[in-house]
C-alpha atoms as a PDB file:
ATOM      1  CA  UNK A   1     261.945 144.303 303.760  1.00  0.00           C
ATOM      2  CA  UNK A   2     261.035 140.840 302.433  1.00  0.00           C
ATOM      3  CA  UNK A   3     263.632 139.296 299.661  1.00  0.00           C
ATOM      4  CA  UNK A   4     262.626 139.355 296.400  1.00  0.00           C
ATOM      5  CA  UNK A   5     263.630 136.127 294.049  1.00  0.00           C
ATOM      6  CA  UNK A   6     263.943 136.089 290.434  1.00  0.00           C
ATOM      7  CA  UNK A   7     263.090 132.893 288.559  1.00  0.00           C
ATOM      8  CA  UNK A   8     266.206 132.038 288.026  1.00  0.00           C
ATOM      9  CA  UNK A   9     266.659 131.435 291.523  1.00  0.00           C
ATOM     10  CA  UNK A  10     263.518 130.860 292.685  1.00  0.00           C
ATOM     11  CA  UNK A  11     263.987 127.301 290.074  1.00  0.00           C
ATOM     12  CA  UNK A  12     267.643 126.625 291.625  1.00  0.00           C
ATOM     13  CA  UNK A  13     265.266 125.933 295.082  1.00  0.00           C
ATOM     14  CA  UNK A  14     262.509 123.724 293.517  1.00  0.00           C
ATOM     15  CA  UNK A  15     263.119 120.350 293.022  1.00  0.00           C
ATOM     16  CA  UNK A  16     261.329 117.988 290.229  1.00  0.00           C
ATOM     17  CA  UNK A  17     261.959 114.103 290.346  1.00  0.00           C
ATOM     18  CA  UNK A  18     258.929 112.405 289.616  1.00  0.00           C
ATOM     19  CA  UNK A  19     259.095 108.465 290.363  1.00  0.00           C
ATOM     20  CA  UNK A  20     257.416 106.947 287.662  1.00  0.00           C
ATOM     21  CA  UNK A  21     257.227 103.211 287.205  1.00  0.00           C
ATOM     22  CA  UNK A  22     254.323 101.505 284.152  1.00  0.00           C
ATOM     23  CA  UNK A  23     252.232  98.614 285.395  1.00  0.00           C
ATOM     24  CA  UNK A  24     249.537  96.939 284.849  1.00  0.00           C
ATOM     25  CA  UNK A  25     246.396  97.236 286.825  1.00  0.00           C
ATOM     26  CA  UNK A  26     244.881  94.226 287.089  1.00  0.00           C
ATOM     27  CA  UNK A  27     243.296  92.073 289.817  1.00  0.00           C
ATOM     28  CA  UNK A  28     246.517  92.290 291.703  1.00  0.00           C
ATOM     29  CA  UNK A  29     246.144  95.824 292.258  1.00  0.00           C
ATOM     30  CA  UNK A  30     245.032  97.112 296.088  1.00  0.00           C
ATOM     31  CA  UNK A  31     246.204 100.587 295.948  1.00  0.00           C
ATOM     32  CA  UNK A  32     247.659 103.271 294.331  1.00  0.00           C
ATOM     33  CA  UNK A  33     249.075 106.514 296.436  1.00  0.00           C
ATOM     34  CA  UNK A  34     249.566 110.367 294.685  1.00  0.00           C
ATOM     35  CA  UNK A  35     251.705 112.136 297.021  1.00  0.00           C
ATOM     36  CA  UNK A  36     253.791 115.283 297.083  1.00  0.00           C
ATOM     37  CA  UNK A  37     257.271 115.279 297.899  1.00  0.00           C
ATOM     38  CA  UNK A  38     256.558 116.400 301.096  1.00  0.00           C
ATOM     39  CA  UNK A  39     255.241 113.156 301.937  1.00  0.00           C
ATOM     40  CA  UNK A  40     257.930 111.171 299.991  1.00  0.00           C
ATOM     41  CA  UNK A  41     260.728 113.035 301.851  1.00  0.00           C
ATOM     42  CA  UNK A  42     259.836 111.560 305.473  1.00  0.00           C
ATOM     43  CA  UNK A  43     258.387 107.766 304.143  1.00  0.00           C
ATOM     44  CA  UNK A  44     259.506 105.335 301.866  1.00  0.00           C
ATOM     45  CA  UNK A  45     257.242 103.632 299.179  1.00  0.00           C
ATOM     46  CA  UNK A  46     256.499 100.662 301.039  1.00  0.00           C
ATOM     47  CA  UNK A  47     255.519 102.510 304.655  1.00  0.00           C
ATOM     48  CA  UNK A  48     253.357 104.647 302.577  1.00  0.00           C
ATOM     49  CA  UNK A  49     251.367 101.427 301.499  1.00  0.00           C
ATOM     50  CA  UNK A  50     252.090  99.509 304.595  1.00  0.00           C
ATOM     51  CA  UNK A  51     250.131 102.554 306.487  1.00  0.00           C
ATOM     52  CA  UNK A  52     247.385 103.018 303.822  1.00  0.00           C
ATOM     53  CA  UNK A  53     246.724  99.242 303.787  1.00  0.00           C
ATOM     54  CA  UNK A  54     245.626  99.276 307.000  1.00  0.00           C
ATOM     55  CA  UNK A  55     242.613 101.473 306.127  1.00  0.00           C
ATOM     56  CA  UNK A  56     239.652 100.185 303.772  1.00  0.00           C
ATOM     57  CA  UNK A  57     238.712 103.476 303.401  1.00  0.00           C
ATOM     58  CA  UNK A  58     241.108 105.850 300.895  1.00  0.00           C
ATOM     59  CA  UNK A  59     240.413 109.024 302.648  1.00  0.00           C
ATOM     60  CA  UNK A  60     240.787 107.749 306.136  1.00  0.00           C
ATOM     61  CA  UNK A  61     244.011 106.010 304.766  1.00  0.00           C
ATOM     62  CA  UNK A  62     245.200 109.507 303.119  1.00  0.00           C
ATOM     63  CA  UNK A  63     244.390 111.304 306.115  1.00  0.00           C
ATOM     64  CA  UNK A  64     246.690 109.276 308.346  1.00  0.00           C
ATOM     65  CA  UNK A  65     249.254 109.584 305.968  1.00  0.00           C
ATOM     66  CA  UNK A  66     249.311 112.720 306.044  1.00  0.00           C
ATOM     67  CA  UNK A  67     249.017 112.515 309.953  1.00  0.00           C
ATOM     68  CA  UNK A  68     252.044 110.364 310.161  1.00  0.00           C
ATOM     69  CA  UNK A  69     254.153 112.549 307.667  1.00  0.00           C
ATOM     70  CA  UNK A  70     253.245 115.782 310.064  1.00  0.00           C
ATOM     71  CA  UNK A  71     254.262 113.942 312.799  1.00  0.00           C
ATOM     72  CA  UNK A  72     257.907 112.662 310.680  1.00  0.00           C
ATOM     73  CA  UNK A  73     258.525 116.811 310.792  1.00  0.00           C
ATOM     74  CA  UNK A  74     257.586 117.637 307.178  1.00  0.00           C
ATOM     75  CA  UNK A  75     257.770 120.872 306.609  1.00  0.00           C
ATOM     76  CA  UNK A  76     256.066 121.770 303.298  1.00  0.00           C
ATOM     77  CA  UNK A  77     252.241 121.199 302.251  1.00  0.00           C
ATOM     78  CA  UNK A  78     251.349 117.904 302.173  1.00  0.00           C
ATOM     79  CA  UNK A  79     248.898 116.455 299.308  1.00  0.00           C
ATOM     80  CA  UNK A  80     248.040 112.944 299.460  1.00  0.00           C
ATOM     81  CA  UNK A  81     245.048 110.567 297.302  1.00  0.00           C
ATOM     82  CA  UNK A  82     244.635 107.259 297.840  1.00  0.00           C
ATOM     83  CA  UNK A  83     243.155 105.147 295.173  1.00  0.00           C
ATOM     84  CA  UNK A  84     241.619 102.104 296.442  1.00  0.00           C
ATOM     85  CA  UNK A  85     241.010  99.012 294.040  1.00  0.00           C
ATOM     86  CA  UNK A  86     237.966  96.728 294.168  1.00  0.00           C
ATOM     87  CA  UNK A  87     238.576  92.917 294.306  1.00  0.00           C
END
């Protein structure tokens, strides 16, 4: 018989610590990633962008982030947009 949770501790399991930083976008900017924890849990900031870089397309470069966090072991679903900037 499958366990039932209440919300009480259902929340104790669920974790919320959004990494927000304000800048400026300006002609600086290259790229901006939206990620789930799932991917944030298995890659730091900078591989994130290191790896999406390498892609001038965003939804090749989300894909293989995605990719590489599958293949880090990640074990929840994974949603990833990449925002590329024109210059």
């Amino acid at each position: 018989m499958p366990e039932n949770f209440s919300d009480k501790s259902l929340k104790s399991h669920l974790r919320s610590d959004p990494d927000i930083q304000w800048a400026n976008i300006d002609n600086n900017t290259d790229i901006l990633i939206l990620a789930s924890d799932s991917l944030w849990k298995v890659m730091s900031n900078q591989e994130a962008v290191d790896i999406a870089k390498k892609f001038k397309d965003p939804q090749k470069a989300s894909k293989q982030l995605i990719a590489e966090a599958v293949k880090r072991d990640s074990k929840d679903d994974i949603s990833c947009v990449v925002v590329r900037f024109r210059q």
